[in-house]
PDB file of N, CA and C in Angstrom:
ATOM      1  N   UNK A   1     -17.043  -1.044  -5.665  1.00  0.00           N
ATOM      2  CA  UNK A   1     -15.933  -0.147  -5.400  1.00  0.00           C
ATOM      3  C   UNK A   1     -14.895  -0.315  -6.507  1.00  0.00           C
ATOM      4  N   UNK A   2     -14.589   0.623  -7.114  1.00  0.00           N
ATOM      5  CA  UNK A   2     -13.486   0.854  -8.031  1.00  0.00           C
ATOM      6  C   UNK A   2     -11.937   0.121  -7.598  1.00  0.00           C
ATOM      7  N   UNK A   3     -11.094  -0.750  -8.503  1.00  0.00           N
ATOM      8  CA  UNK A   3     -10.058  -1.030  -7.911  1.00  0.00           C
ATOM      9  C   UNK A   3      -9.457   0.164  -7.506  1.00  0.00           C
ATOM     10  N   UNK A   4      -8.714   0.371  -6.336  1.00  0.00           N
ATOM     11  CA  UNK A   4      -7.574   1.529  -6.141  1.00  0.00           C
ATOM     12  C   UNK A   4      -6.385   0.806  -6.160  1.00  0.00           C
ATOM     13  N   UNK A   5      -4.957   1.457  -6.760  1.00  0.00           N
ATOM     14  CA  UNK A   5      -3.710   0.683  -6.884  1.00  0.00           C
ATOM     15  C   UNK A   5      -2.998   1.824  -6.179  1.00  0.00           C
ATOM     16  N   UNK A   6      -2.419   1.353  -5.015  1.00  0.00           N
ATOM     17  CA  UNK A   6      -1.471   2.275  -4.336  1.00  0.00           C
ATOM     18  C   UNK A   6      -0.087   2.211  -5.281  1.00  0.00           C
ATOM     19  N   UNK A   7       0.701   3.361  -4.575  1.00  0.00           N
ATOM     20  CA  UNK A   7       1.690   4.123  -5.391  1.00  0.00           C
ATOM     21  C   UNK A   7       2.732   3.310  -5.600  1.00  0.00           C
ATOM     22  N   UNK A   8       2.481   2.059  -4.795  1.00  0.00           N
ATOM     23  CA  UNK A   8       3.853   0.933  -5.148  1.00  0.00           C
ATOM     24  C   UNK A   8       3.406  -0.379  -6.028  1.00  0.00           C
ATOM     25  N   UNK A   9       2.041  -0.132  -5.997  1.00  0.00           N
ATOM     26  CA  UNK A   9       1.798  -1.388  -7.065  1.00  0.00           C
ATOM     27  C   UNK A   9       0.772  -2.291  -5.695  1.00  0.00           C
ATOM     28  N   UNK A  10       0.535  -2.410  -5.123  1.00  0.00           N
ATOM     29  CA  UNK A  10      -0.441  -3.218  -4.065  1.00  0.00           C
ATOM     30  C   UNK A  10      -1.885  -2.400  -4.355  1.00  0.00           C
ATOM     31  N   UNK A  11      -2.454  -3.645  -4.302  1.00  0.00           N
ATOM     32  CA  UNK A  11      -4.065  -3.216  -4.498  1.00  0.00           C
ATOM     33  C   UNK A  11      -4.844  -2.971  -3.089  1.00  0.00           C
ATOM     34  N   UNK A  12      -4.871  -1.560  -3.093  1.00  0.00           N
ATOM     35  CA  UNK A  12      -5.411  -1.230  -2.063  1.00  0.00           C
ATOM     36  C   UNK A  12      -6.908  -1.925  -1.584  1.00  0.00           C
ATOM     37  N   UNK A  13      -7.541  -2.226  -2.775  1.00  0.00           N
ATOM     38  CA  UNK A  13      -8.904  -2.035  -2.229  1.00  0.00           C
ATOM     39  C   UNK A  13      -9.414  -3.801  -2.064  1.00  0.00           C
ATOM     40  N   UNK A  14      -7.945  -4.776  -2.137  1.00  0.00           N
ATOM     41  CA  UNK A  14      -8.182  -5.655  -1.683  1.00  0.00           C
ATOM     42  C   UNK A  14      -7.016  -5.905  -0.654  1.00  0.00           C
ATOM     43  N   UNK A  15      -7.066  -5.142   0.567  1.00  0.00           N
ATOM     44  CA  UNK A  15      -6.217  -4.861   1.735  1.00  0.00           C
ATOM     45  C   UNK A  15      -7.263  -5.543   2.564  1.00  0.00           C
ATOM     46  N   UNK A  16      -6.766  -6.145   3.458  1.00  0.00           N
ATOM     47  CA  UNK A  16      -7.954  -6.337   4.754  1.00  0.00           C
ATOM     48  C   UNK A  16      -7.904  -5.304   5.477  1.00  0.00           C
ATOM     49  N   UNK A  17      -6.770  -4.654   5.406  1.00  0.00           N
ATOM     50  CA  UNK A  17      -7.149  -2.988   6.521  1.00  0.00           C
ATOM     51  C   UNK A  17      -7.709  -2.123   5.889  1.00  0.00           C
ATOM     52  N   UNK A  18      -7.349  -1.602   4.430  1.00  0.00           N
ATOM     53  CA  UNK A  18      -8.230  -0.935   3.531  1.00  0.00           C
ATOM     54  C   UNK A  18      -9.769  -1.537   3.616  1.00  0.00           C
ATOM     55  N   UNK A  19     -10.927  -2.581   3.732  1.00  0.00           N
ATOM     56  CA  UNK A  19     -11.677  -3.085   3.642  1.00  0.00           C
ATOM     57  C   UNK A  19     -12.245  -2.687   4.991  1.00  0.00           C
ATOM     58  N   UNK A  20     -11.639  -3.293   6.076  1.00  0.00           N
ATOM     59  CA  UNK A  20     -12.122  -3.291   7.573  1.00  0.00           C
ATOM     60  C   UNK A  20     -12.246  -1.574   7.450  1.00  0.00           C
ATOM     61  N   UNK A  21     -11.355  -0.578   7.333  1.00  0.00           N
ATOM     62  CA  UNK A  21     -11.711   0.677   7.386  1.00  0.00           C
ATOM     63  C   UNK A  21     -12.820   1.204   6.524  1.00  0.00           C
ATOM     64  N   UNK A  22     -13.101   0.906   5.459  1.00  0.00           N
ATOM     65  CA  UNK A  22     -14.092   1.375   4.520  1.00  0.00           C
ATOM     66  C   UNK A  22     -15.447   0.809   4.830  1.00  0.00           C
ATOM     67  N   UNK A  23     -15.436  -0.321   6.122  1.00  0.00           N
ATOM     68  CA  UNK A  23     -16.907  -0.422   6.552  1.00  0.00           C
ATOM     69  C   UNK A  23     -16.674  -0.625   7.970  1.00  0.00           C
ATOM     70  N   UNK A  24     -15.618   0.466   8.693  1.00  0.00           N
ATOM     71  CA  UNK A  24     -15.491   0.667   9.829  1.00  0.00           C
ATOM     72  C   UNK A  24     -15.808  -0.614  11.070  1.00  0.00           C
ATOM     73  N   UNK A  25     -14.990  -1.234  10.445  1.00  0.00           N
ATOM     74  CA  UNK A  25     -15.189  -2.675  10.941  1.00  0.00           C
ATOM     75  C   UNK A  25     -13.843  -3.100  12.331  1.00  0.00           C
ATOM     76  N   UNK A  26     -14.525  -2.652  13.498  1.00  0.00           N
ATOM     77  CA  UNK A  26     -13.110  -2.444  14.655  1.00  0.00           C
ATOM     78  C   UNK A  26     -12.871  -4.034  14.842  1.00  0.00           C
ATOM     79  N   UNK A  27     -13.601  -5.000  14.864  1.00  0.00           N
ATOM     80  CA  UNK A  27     -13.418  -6.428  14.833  1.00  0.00           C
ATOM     81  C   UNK A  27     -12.507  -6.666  13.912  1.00  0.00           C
ATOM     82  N   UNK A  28     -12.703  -6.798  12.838  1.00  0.00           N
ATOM     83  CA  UNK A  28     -12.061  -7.282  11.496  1.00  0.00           C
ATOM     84  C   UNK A  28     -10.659  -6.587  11.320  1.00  0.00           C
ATOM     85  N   UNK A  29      -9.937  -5.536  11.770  1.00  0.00           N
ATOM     86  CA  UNK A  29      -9.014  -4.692  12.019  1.00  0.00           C
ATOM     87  C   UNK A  29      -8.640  -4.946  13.333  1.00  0.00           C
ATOM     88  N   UNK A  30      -9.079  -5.740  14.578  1.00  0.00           N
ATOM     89  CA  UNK A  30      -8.429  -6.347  15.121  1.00  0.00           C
ATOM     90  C   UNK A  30      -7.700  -7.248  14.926  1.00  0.00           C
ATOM     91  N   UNK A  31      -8.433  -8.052  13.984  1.00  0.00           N
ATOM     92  CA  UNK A  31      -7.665  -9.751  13.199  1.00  0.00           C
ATOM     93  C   UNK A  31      -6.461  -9.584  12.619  1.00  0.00           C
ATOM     94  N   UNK A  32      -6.888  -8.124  11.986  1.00  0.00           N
ATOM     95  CA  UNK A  32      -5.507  -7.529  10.766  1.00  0.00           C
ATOM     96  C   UNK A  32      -4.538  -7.393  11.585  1.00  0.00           C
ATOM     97  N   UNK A  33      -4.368  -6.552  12.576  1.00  0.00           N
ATOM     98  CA  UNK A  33      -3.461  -5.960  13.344  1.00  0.00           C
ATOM     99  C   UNK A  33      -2.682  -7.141  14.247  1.00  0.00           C
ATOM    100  N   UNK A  34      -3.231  -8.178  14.298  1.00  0.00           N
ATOM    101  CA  UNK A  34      -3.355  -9.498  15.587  1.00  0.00           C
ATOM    102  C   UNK A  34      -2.583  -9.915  14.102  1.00  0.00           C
ATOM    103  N   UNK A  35      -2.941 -10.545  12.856  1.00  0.00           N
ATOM    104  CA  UNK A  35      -2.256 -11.404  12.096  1.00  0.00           C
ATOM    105  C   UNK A  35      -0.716 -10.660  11.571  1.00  0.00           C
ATOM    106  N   UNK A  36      -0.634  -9.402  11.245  1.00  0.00           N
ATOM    107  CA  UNK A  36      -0.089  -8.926  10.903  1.00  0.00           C
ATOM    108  C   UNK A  36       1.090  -9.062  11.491  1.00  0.00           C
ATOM    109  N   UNK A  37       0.997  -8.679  13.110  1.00  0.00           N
ATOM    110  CA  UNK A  37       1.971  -8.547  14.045  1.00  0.00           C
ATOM    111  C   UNK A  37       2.875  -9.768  13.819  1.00  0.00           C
ATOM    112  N   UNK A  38       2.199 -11.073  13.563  1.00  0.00           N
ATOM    113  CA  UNK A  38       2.905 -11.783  13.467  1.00  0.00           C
ATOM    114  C   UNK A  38       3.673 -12.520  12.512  1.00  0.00           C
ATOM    115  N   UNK A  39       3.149 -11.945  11.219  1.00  0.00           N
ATOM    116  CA  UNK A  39       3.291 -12.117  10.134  1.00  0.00           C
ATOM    117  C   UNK A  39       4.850 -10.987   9.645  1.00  0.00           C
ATOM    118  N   UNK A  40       4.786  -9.648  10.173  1.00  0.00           N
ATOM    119  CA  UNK A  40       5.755  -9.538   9.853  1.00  0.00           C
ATOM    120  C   UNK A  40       6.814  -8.964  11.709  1.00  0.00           C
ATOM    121  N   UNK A  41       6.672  -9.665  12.506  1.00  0.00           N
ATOM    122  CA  UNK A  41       7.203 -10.049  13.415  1.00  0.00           C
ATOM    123  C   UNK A  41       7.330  -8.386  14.135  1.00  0.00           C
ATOM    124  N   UNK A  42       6.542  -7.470  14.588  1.00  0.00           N
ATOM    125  CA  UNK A  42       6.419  -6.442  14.998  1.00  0.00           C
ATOM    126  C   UNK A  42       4.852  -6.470  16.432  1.00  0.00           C
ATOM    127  N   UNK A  43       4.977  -5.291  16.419  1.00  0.00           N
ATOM    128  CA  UNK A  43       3.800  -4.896  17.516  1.00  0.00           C
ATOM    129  C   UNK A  43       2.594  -4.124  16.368  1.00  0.00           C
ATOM    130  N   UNK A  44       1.621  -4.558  16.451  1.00  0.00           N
ATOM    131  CA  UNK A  44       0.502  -3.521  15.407  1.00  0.00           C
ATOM    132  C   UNK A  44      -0.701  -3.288  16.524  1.00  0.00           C
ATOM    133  N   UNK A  45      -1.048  -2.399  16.858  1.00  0.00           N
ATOM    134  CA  UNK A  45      -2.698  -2.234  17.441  1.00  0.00           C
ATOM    135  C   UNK A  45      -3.560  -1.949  16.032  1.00  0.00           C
ATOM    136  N   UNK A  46      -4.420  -2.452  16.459  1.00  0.00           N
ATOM    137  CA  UNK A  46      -5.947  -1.638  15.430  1.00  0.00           C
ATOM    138  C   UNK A  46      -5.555  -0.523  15.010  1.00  0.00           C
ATOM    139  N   UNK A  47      -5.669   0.827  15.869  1.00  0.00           N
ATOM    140  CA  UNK A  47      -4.984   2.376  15.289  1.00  0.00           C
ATOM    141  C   UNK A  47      -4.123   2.294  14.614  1.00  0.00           C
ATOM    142  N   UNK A  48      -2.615   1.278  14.675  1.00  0.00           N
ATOM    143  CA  UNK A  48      -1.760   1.131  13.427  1.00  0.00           C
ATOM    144  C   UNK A  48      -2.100   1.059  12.031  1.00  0.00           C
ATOM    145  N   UNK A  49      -3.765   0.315  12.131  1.00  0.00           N
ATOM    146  CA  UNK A  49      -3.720  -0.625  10.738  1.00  0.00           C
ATOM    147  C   UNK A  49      -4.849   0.217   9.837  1.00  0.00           C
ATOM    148  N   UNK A  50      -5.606   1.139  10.409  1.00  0.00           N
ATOM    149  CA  UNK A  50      -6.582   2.054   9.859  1.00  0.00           C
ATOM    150  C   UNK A  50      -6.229   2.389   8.638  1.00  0.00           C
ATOM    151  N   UNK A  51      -6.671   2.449   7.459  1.00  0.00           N
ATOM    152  CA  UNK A  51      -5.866   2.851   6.421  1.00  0.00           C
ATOM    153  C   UNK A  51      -7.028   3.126   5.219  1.00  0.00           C
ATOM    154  N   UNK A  52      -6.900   4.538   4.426  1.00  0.00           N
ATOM    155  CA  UNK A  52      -7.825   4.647   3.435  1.00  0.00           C
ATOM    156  C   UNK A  52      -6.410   5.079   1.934  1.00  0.00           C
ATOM    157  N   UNK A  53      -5.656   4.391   2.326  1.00  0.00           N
ATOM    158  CA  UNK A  53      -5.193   4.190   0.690  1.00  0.00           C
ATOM    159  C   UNK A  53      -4.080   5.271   0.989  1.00  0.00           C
ATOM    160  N   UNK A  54      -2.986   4.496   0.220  1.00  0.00           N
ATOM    161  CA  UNK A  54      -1.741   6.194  -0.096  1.00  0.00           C
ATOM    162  C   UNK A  54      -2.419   6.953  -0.891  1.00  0.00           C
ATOM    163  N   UNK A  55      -3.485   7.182  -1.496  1.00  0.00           N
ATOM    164  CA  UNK A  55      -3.204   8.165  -2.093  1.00  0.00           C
ATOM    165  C   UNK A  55      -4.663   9.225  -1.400  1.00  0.00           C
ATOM    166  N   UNK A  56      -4.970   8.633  -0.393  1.00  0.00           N
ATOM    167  CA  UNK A  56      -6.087   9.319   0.594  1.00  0.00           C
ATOM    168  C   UNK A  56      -5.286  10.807   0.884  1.00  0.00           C
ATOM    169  N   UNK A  57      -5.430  11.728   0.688  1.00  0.00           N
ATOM    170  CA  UNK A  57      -5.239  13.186   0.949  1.00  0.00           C
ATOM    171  C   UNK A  57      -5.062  13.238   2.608  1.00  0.00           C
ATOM    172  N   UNK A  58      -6.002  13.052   3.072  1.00  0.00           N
ATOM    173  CA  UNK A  58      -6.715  13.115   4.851  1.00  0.00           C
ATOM    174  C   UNK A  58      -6.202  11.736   5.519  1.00  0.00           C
ATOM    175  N   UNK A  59      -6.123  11.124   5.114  1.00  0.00           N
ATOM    176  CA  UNK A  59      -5.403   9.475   5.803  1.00  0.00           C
ATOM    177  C   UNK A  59      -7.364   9.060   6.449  1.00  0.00           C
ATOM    178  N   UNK A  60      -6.953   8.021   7.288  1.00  0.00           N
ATOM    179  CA  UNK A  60      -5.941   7.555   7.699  1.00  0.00           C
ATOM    180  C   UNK A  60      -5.210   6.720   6.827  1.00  0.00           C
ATOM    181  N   UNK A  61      -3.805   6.796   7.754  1.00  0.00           N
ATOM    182  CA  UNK A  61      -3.019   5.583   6.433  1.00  0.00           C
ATOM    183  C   UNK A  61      -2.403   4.576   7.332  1.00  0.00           C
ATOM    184  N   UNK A  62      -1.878   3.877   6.859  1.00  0.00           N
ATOM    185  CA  UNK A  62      -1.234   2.227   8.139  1.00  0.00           C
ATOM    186  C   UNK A  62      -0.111   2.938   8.268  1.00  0.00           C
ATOM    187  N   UNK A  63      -0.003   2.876   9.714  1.00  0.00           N
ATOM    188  CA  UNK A  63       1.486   3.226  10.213  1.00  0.00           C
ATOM    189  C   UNK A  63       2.860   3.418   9.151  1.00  0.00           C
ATOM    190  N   UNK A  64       2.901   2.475   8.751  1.00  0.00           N
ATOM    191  CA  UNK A  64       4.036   2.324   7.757  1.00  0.00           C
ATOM    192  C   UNK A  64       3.990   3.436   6.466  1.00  0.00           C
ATOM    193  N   UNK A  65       3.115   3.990   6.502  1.00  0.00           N
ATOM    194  CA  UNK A  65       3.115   5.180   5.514  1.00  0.00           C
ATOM    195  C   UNK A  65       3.490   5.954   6.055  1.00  0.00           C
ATOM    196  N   UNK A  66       3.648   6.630   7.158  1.00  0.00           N
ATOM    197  CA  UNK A  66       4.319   8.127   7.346  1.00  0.00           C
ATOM    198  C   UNK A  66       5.597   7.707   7.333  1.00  0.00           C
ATOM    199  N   UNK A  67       6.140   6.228   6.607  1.00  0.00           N
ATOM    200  CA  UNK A  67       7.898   6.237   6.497  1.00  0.00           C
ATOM    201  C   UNK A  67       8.585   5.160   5.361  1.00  0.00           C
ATOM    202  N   UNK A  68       7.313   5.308   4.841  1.00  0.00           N
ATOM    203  CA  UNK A  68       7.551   4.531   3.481  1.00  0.00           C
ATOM    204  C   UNK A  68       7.975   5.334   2.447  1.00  0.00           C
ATOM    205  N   UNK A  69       9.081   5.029   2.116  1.00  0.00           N
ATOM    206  CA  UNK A  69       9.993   5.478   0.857  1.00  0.00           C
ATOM    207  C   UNK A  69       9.180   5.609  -0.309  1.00  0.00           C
ATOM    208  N   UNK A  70       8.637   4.606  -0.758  1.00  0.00           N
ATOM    209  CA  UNK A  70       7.966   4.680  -1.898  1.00  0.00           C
ATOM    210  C   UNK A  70       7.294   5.654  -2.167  1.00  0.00           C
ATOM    211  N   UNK A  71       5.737   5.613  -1.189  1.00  0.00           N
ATOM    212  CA  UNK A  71       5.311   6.400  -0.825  1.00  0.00           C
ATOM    213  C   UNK A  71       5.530   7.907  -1.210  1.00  0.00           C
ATOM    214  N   UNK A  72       6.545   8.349  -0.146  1.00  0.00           N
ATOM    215  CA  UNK A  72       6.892   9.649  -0.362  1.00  0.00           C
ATOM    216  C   UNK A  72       7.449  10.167  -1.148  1.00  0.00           C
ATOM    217  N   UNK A  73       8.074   9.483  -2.138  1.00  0.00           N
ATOM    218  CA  UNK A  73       8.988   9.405  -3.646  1.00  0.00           C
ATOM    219  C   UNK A  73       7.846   9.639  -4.759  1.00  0.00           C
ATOM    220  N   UNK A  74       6.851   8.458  -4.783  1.00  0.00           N
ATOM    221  CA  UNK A  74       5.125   8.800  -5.101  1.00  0.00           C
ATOM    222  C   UNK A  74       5.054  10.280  -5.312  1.00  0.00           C
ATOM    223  N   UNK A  75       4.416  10.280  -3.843  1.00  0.00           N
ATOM    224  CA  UNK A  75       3.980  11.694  -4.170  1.00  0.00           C
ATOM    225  C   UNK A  75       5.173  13.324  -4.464  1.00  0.00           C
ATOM    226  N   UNK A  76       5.934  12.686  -3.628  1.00  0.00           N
ATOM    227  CA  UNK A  76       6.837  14.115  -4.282  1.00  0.00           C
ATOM    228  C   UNK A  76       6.998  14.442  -5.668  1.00  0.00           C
ATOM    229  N   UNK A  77       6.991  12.953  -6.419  1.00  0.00           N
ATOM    230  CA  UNK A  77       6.988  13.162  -7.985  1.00  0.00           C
ATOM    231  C   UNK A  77       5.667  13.197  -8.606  1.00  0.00           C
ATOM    232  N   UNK A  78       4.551  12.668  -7.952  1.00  0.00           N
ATOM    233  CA  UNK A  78       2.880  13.287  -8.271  1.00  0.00           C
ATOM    234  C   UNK A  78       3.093  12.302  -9.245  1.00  0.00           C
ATOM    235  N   UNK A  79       3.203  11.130  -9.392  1.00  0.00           N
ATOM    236  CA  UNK A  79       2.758   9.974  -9.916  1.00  0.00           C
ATOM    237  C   UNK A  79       1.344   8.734  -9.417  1.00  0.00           C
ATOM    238  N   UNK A  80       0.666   8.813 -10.302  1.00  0.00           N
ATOM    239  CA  UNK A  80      -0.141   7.834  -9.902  1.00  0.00           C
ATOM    240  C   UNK A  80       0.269   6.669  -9.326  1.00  0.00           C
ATOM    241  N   UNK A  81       0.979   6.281 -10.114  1.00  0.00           N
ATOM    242  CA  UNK A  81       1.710   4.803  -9.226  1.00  0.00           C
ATOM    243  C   UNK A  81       3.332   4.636  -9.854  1.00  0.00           C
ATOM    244  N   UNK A  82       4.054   4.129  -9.441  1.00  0.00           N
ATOM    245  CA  UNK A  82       5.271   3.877  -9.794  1.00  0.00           C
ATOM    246  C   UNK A  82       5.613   3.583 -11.147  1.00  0.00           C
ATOM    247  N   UNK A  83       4.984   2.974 -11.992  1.00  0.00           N
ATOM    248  CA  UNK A  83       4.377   2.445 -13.304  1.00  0.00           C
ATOM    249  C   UNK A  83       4.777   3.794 -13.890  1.00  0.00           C
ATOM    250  N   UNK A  84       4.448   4.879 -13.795  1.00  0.00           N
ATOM    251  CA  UNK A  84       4.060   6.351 -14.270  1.00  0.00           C
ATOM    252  C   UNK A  84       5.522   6.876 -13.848  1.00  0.00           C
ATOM    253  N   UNK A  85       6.269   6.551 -13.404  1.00  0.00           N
ATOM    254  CA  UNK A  85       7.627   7.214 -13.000  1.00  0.00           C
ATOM    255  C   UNK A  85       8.622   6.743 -14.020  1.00  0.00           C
ATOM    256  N   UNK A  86       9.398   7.954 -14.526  1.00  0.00           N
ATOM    257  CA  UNK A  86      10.353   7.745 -15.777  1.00  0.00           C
ATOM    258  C   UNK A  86      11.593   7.000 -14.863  1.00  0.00           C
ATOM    259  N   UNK A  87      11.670   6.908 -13.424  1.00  0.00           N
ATOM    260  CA  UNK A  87      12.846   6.003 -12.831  1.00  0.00           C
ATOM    261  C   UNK A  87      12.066   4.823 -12.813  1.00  0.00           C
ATOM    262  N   UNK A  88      11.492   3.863 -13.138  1.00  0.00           N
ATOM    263  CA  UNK A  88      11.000   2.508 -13.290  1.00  0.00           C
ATOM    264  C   UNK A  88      12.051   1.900 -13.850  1.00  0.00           C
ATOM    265  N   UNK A  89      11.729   0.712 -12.962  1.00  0.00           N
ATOM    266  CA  UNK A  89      11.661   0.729 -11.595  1.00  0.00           C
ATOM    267  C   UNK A  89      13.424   0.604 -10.576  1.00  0.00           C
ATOM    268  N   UNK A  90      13.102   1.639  -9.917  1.00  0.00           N
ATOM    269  CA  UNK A  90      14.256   2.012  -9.244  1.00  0.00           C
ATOM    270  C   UNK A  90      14.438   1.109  -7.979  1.00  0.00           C
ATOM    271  N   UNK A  91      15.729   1.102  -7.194  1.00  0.00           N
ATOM    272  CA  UNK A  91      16.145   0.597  -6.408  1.00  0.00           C
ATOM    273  C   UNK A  91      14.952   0.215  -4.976  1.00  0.00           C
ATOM    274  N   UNK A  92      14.865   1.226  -5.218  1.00  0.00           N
ATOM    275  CA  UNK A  92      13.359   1.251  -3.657  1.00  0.00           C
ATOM    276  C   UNK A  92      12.212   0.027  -4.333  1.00  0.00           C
ATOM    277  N   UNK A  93      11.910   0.430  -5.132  1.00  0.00           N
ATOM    278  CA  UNK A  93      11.081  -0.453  -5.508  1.00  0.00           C
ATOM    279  C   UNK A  93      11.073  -2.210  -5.943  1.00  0.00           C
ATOM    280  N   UNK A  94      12.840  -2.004  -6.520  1.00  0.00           N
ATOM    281  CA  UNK A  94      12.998  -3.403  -7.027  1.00  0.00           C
ATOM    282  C   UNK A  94      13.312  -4.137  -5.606  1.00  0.00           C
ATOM    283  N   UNK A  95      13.503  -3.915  -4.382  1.00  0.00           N
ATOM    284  CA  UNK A  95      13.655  -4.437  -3.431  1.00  0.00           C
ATOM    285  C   UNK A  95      12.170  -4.854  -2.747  1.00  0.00           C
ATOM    286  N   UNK A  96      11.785  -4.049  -2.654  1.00  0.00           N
ATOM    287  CA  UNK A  96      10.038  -4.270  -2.532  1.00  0.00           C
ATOM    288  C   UNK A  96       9.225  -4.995  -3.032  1.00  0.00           C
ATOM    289  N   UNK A  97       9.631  -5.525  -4.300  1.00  0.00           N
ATOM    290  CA  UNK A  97       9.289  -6.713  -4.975  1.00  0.00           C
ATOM    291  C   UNK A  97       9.937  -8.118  -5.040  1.00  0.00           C
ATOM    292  N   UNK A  98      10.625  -7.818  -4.151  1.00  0.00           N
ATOM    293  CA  UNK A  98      11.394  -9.751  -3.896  1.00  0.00           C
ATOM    294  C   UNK A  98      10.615  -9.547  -2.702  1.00  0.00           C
ATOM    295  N   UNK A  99       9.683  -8.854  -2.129  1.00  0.00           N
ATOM    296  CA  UNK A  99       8.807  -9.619  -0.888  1.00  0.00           C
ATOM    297  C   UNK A  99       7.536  -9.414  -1.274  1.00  0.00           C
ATOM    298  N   UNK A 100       6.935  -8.335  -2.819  1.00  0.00           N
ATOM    299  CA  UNK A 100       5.597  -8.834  -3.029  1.00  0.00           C
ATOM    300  C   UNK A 100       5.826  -8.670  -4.300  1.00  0.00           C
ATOM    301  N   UNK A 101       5.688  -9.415  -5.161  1.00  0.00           N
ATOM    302  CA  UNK A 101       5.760  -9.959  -6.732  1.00  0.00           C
ATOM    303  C   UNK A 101       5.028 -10.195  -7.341  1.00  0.00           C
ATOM    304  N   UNK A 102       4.054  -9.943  -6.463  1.00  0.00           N
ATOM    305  CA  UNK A 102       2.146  -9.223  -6.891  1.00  0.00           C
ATOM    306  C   UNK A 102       2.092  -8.130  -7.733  1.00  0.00           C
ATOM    307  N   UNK A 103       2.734  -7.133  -6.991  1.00  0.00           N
ATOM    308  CA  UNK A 103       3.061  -5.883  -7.201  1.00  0.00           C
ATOM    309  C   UNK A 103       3.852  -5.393  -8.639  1.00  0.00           C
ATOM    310  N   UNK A 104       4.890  -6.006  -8.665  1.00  0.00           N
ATOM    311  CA  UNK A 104       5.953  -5.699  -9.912  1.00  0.00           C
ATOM    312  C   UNK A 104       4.702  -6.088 -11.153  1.00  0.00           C
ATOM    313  N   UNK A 105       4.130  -6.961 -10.892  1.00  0.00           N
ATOM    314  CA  UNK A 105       3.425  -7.746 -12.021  1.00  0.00           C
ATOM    315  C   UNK A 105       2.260  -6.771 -12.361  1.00  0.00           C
ATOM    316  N   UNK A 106       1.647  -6.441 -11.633  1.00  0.00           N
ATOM    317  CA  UNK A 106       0.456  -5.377 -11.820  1.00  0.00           C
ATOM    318  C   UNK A 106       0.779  -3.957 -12.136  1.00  0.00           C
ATOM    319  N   UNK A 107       2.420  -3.325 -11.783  1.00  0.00           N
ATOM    320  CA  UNK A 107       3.026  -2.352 -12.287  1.00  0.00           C
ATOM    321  C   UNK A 107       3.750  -2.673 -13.493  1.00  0.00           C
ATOM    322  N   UNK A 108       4.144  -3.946 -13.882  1.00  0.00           N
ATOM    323  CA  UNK A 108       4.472  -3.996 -15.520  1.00  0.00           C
ATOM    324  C   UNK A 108       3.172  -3.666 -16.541  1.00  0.00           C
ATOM    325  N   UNK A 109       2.078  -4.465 -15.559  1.00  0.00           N
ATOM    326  CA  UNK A 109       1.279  -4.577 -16.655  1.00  0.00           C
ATOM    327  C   UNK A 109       0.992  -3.004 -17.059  1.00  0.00           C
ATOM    328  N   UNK A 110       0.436  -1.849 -15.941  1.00  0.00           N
ATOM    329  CA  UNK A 110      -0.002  -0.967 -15.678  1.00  0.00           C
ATOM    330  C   UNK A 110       1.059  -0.291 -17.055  1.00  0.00           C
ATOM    331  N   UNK A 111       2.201  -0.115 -17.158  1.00  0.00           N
ATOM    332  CA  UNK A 111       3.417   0.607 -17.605  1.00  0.00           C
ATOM    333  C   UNK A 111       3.363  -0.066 -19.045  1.00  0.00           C
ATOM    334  N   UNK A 112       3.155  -0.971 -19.257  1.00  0.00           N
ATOM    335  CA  UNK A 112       3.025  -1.535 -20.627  1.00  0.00           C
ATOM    336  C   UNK A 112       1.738  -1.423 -21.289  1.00  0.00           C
ATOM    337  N   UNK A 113       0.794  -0.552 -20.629  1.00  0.00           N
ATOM    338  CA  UNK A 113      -0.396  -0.191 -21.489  1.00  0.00           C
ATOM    339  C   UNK A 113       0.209   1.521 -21.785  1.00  0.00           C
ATOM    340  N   UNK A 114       0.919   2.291 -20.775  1.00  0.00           N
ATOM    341  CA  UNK A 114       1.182   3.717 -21.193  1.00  0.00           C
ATOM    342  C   UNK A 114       1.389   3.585 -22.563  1.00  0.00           C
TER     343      UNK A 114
END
């Protein structure tokens, strides 16, 4: 499988919900939804965590996409990933990266090959 890099810089296609969905795995997307919940201190069912990538046309996508800023900033500006946006990196985003710094790093790199 091809890496996919969602629109904020997270690698989709090493998601455990991206994964569990792409081999329709309702066990393994239980674990997600069960670790998750507690990880970032919320309620998740399985149906929350279904997810084929932001940039899936048809979804499904994890809950948190029908209200993710990024996201919808993404696509309204039809950027591949944030990297590709002449506001790099803007407020939404630089906040998003003091909790994954995965991300900033794989969108510098991405932006420093343009």
């Amino acid at each position: 499988m091809d890496k996919q890099i969602g629109i904020c810089g997270l690698t989709c296609t090493a998601c455990p919900a991206f994964i569990a969905t792409q081999n329709k795995d309702v066990e393994a997307m239980s674990k997600v939804a069960e670790q998750w919940s507690v990880e970032y201190d919320t309620q998740l069912t399985p149906a929350d965590c279904w997810c084929n990538g932001c940039h899936s046309e048809s979804g499904p996508w994890m809950a948190h996409c029908s209200v993710c800023k990024i996201r919808a900033c993404g696509n309204e500006k039809a950027v591949e990933n944030c990297a590709h946006c002449d506001e790099y990196a803007c407020d939404k985003l630089t906040e998003f990266f003091s909790f994954v710094p995965d991300a900033k790093t794989l969108l510098d790199e991405i932006r420093a090959e343009l």
